[in-house]
N, C-alpha and C. Protein backbone atom coordinates (compact mmCIF):
# COMPACT_ATOMS: atom_id res chain seq x y z
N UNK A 1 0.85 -1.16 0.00
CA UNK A 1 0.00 0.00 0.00
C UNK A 1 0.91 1.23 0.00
N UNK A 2 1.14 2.42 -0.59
CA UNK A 2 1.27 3.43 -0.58
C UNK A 2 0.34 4.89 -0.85
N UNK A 3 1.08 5.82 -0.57
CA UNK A 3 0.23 6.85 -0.48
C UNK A 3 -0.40 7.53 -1.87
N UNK A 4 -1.79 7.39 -2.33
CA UNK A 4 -1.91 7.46 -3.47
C UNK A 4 -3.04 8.98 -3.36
N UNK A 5 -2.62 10.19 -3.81
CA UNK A 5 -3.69 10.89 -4.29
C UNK A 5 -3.21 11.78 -6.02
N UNK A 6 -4.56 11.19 -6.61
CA UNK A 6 -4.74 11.04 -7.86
C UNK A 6 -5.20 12.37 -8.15
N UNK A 7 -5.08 12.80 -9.34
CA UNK A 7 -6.05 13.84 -9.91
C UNK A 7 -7.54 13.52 -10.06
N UNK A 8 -7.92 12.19 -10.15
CA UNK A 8 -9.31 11.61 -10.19
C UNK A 8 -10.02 12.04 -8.75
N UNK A 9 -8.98 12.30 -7.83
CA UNK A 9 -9.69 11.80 -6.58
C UNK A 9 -10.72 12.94 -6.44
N UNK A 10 -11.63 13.03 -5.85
CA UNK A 10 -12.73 13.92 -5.46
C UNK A 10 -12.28 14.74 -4.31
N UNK A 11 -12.87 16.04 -3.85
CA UNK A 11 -12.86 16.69 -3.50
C UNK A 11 -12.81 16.06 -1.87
N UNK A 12 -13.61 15.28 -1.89
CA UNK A 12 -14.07 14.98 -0.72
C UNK A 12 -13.20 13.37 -0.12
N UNK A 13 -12.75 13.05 -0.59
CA UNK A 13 -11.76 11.96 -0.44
C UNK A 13 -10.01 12.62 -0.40
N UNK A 14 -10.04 13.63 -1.43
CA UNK A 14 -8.85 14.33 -1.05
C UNK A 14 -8.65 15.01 0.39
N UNK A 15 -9.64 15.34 0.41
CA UNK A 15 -10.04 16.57 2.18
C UNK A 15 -9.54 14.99 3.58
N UNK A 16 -10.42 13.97 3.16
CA UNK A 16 -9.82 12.90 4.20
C UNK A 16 -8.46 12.61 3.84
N UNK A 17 -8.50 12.32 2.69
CA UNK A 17 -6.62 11.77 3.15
C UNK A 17 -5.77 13.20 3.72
N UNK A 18 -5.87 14.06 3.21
CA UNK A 18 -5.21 15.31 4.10
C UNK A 18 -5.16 15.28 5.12
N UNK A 19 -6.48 14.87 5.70
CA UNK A 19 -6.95 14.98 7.49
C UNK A 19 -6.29 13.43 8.28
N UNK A 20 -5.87 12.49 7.67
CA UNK A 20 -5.16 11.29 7.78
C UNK A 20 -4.07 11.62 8.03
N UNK A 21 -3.13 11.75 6.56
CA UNK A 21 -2.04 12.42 6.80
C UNK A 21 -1.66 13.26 7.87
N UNK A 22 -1.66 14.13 7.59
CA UNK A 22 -1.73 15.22 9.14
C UNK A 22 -1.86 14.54 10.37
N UNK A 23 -2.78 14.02 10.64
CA UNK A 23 -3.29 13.37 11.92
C UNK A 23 -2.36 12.45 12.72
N UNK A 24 -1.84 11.59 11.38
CA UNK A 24 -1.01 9.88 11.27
C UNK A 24 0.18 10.23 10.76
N UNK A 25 1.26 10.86 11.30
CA UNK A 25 2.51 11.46 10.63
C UNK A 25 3.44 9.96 10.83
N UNK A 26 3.58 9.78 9.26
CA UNK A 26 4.30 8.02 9.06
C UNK A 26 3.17 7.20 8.60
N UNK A 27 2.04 7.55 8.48
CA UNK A 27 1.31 6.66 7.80
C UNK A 27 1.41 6.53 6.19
N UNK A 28 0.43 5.27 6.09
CA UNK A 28 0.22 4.99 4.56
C UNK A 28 -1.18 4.92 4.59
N UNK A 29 -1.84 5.85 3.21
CA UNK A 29 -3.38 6.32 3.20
C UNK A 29 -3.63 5.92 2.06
N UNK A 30 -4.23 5.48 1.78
CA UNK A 30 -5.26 5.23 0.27
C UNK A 30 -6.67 5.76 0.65
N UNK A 31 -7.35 6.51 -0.04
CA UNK A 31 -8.51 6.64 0.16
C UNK A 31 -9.17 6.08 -1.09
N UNK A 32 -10.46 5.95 -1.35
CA UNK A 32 -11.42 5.94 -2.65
C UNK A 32 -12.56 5.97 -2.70
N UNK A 33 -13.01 6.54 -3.71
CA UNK A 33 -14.63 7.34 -3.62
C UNK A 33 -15.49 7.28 -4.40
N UNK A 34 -15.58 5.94 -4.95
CA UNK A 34 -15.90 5.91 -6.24
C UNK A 34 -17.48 6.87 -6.69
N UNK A 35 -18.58 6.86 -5.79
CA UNK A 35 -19.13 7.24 -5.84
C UNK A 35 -19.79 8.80 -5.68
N UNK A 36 -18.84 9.31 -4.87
CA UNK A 36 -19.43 10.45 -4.06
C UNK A 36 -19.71 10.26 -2.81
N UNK A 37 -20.26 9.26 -2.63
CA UNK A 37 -21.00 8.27 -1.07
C UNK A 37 -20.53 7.25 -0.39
N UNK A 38 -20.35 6.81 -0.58
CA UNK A 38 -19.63 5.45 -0.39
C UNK A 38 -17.83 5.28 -0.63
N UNK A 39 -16.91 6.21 0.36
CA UNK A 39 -16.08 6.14 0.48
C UNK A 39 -15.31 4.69 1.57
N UNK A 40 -14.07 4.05 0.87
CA UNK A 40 -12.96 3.61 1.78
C UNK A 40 -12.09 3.90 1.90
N UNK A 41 -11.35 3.15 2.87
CA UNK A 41 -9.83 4.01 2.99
C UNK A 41 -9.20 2.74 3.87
N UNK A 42 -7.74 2.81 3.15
CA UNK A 42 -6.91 1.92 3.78
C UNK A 42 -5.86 2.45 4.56
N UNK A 43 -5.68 2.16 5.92
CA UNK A 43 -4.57 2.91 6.60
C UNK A 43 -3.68 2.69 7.46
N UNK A 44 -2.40 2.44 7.08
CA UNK A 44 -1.39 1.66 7.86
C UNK A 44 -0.17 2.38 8.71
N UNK A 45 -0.43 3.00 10.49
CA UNK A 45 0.04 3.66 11.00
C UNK A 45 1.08 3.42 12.34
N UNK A 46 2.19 3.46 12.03
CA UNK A 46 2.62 3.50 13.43
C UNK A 46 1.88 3.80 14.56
N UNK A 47 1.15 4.74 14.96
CA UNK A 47 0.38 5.11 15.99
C UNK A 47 -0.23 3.53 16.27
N UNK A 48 -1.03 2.89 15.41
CA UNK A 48 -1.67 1.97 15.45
C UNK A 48 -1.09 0.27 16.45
N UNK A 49 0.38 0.34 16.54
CA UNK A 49 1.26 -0.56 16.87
C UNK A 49 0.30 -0.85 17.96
N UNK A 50 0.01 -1.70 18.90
CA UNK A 50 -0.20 -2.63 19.77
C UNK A 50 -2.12 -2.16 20.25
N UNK A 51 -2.43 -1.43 19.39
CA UNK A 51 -3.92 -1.08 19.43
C UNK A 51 -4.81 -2.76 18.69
N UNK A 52 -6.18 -2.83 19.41
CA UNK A 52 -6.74 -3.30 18.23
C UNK A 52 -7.40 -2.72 17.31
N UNK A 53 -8.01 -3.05 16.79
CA UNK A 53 -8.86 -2.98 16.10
C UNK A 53 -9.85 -1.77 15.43
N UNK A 54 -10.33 -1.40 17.21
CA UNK A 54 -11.72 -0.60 17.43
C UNK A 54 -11.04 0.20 17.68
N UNK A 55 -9.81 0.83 18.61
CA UNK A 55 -9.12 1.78 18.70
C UNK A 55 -8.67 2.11 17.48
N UNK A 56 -7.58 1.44 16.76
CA UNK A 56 -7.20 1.74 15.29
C UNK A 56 -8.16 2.66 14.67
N UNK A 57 -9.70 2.44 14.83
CA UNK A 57 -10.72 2.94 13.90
C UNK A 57 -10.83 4.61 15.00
N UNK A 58 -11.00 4.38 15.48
CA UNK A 58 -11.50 5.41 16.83
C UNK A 58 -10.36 6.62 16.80
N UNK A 59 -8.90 6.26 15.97
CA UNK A 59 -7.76 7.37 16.19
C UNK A 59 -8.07 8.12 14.44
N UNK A 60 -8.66 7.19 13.42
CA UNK A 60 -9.20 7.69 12.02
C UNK A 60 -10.41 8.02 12.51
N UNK A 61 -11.27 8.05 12.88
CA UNK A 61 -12.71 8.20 12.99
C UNK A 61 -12.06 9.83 13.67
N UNK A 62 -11.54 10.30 14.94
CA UNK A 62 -11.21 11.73 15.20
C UNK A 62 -10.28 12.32 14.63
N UNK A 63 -9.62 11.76 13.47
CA UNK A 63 -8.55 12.59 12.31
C UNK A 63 -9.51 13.16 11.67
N UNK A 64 -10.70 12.36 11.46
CA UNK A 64 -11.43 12.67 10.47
C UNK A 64 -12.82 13.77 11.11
N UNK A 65 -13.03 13.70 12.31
CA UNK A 65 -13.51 14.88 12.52
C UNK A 65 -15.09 14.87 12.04
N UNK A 66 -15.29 16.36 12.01
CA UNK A 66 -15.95 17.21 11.19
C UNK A 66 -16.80 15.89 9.84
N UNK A 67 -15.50 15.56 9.29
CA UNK A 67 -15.89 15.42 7.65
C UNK A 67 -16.56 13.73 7.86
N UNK A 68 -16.42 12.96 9.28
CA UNK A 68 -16.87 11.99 9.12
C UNK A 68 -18.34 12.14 9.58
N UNK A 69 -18.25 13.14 10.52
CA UNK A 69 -19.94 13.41 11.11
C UNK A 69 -20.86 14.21 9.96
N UNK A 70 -20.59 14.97 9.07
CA UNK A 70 -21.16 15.76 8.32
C UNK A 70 -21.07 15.59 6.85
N UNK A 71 -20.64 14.65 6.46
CA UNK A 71 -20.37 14.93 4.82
C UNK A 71 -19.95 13.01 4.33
N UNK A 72 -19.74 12.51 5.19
CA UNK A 72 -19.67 10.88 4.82
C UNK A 72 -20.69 10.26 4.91
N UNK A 73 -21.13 9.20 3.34
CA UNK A 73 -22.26 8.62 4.46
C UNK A 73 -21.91 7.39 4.70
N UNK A 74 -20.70 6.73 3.84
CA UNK A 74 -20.28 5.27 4.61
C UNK A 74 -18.98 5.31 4.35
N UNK A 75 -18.65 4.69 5.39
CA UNK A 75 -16.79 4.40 4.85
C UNK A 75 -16.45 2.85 5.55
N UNK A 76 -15.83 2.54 4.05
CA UNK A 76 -15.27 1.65 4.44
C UNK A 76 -13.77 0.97 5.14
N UNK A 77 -13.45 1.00 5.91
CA UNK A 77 -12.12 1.75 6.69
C UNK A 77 -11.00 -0.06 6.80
N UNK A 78 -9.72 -0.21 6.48
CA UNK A 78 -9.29 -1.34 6.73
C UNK A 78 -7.81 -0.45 7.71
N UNK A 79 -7.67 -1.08 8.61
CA UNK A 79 -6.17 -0.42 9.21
C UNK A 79 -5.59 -1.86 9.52
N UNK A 80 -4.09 -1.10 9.56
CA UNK A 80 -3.11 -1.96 10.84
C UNK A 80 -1.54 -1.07 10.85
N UNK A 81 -0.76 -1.87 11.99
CA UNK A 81 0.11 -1.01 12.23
C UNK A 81 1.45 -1.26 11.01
N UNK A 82 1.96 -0.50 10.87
CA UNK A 82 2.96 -0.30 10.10
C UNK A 82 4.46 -0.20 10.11
């Protein structure tokens, strides 16, 4: 996995991997959006080292803020540590 943002990517998938990045300094982000709606994202973070699972999601779920309460309506999220 590496860090991929495309010229394809949408507005709104670009805005999360920014907010990843930033958040997860040493991570690896893929986001994708194919739809508008129905965003995933793959994310592989040091921070993440000896967390499970639900935490892993819980440190992306408050990177993401704002844009996960107001403007996502599903994401599909895969992590682990890196």
């Amino acid at each position: 996995m590496s860090n991929l943002m495309t010229p394809s990517m949408t507005p709104l998938a670009q805005e999360l991997y920014e907010k990843l990045m930033a958040a997860l300094p040493g991570a690896t982000v893929v986001v994708n959006d194919p739809d508008g709606a129905h965003l995933s994202a793959e994310v592989a973070a040091p921070q993440f080292a000896g967390l499970g699972r639900l935490a892993q999601h819980k440190l992306v779920y408050a990177a993401l803020g704002d844009a996960m309460r107001e403007r996502v309506h599903a994401l599909q999220l895969t992590t682990r540590p890196c």
